[in-house]
Structure formats: structure tokens, C-alpha cells
C-alpha atoms as a PDB file:
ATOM      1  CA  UNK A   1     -73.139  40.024 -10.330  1.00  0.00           C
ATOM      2  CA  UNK A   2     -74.000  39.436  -7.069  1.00  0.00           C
ATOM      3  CA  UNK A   3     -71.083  38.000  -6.014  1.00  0.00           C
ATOM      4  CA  UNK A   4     -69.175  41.114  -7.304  1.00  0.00           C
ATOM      5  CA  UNK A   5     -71.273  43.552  -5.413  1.00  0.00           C
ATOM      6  CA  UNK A   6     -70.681  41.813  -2.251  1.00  0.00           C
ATOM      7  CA  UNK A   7     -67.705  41.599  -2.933  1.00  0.00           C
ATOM      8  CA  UNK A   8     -67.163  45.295  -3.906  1.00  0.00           C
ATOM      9  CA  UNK A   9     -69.365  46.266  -0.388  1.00  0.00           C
ATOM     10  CA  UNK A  10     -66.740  44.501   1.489  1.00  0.00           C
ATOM     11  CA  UNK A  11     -63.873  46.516   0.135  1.00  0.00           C
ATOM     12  CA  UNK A  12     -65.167  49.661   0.403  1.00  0.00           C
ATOM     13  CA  UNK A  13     -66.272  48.812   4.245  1.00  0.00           C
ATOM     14  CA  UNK A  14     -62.179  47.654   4.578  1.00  0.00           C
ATOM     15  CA  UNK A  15     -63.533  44.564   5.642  1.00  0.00           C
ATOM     16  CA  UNK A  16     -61.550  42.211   3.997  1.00  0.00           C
ATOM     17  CA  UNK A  17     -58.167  43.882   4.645  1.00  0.00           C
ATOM     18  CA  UNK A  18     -58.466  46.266   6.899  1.00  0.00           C
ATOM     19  CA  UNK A  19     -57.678  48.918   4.205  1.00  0.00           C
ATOM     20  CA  UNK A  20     -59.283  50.952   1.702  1.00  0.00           C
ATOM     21  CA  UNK A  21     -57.823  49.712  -1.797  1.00  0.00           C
ATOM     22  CA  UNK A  22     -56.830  52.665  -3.977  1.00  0.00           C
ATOM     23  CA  UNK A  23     -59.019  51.719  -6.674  1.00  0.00           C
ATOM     24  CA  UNK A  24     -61.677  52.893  -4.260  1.00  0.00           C
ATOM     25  CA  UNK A  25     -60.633  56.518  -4.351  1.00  0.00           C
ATOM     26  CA  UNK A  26     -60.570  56.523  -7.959  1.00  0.00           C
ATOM     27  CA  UNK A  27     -63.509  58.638  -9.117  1.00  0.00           C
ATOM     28  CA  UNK A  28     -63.513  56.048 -12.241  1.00  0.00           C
ATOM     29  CA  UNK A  29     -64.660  53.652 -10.190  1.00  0.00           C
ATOM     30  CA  UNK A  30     -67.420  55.333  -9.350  1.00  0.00           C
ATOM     31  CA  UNK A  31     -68.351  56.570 -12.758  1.00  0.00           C
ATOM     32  CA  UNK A  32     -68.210  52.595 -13.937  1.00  0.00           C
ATOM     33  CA  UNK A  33     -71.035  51.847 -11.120  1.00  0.00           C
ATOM     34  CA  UNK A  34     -73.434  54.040 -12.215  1.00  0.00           C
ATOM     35  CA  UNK A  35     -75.172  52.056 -14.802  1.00  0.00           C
ATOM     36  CA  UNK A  36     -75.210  49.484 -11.738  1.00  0.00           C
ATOM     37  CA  UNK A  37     -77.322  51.102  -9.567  1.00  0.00           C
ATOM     38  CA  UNK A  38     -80.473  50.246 -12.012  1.00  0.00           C
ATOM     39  CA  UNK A  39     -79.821  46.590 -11.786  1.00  0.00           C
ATOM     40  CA  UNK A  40     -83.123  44.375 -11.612  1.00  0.00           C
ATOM     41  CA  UNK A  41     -81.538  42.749  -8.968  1.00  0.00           C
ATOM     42  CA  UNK A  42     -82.148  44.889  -5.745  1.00  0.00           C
ATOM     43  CA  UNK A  43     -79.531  43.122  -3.470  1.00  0.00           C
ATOM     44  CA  UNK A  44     -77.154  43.820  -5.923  1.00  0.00           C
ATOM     45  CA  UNK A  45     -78.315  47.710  -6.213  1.00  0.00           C
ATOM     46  CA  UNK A  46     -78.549  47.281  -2.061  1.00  0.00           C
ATOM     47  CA  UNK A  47     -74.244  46.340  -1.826  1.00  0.00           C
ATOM     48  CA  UNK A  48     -73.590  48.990  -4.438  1.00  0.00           C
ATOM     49  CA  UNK A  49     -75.596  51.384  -2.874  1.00  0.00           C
ATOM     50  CA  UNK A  50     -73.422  50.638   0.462  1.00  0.00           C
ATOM     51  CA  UNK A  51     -70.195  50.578  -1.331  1.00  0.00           C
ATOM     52  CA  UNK A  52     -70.740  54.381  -2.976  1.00  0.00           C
ATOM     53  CA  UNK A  53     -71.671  55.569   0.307  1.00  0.00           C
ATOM     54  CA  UNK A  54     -68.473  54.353   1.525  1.00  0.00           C
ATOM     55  CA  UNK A  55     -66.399  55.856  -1.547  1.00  0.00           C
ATOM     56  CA  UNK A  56     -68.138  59.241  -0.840  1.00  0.00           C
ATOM     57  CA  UNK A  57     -67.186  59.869   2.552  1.00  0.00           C
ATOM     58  CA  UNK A  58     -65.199  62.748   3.116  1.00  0.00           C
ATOM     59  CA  UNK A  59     -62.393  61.176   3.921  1.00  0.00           C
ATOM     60  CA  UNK A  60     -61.752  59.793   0.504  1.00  0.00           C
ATOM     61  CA  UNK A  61     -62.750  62.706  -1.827  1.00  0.00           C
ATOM     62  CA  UNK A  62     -65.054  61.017  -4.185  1.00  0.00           C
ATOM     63  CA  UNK A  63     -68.028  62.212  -4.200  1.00  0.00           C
ATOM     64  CA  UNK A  64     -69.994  62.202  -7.821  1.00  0.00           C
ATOM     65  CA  UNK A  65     -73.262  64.139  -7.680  1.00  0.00           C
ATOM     66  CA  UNK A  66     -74.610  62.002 -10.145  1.00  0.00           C
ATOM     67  CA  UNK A  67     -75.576  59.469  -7.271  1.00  0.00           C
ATOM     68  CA  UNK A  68     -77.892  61.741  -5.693  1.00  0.00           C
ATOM     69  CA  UNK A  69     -80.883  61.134  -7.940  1.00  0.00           C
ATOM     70  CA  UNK A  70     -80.417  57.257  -7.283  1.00  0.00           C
ATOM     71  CA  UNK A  71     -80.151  57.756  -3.530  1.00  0.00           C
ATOM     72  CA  UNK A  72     -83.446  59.408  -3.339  1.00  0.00           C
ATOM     73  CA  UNK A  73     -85.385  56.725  -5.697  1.00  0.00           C
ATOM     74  CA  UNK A  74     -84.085  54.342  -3.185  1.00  0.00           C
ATOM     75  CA  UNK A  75     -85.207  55.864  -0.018  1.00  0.00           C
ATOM     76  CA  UNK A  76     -88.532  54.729  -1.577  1.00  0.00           C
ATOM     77  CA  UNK A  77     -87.227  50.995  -1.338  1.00  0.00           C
ATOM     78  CA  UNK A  78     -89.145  48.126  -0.184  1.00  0.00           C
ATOM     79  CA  UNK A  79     -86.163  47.083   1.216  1.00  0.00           C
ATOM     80  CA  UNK A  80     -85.376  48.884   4.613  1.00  0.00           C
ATOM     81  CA  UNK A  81     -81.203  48.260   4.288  1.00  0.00           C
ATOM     82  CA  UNK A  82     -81.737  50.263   0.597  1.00  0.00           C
ATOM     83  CA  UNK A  83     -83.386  53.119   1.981  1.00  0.00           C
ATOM     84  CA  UNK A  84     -80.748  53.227   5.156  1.00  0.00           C
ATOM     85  CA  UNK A  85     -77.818  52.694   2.950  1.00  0.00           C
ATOM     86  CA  UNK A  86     -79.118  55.648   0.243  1.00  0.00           C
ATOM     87  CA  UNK A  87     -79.903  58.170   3.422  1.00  0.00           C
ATOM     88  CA  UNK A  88     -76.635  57.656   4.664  1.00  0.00           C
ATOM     89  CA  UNK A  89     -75.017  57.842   1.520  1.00  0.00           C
ATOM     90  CA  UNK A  90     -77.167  61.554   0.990  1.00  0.00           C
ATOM     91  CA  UNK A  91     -75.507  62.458   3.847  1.00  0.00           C
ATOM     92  CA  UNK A  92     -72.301  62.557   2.330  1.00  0.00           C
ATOM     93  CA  UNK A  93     -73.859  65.492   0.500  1.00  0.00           C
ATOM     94  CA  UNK A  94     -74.537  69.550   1.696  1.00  0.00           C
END
């Protein structure tokens, strides 16, 4: 899983191609991390966290409100690039 998520971070950053794949625009895509945001494994909610801020940016168009109740849980984190990565992410968000 974490593997994935890393993986997943990486693509939405354009770091492995330089690109944003199309699949990342998708509001699907989105809507299938959801449940992934609850993982037990916080590194793995930490990349995903990253990755949906990345999909939300206004330049791409998909934004899904249903992230915002996440993104505040996490700014409560113990883990300092959680709470960065969900306050960013909120800022996606009037």
C-alpha cells in the first residue's frame, strides 16, 4: 500500500514524467481514495494526503468537498508533513 501511495504522490507532483497523467483529473480517482485517507498506516494517509492536494489545485478542476473533513482531522497530526500537506490541500478550498 505503501508503495502505491508513493507512488501515486509522485504522479500527482509530475515527478516521474514531468506530466500530470489524465487519470489524475478524473474526479473518479479521487472518489476511489477516499476510503484511503483512514488507513492505519499514517505515511500512507501522509502521500495520499499530498497527492489530493495536488489533484485539487485549480488548475486541474477536481476538487471533491468530501476531503475537507479529512484535511482538518489531519492538521491535528503528530506528523508535521500531514498537517502541512492537509493545510495546503484546505487551501485549495474558499
Amino acid at each position: 500500500r505503501l508503495k502505491g501511495a508513493k507512488w501515486l504522490a509522485k504522479q500527482a507532483h509530475g515527478e516521474l514524467h514531468g506530466f500530470t497523467e489524465y487519470w489524475l483529473k478524473d474526479p473518479a480517482t479521487v472518489e476511489k481514495l477516499l476510503p484511503f485517507l483512514h488507513d492505519p498506516d499514517p505515511l500512507i494517509v501522509e502521500e495520499l494526503i499530498g497527492a489530493i492536494r495536488m489533484m485539487a489545485d485549480p488548475r486541474y478542476g477536481n476538487r471533491d468537498d468530501r476531503v475537507i473533513p479529512r484535511a482538518i482531522e489531519l492538521l491535528k497530526s503528530d506528523r508535521p508533513n500531514t498537517r502541512i500537506r492537509s493545510a495546503l490541500l484546505l487551501m485549495n478550498f474558499e
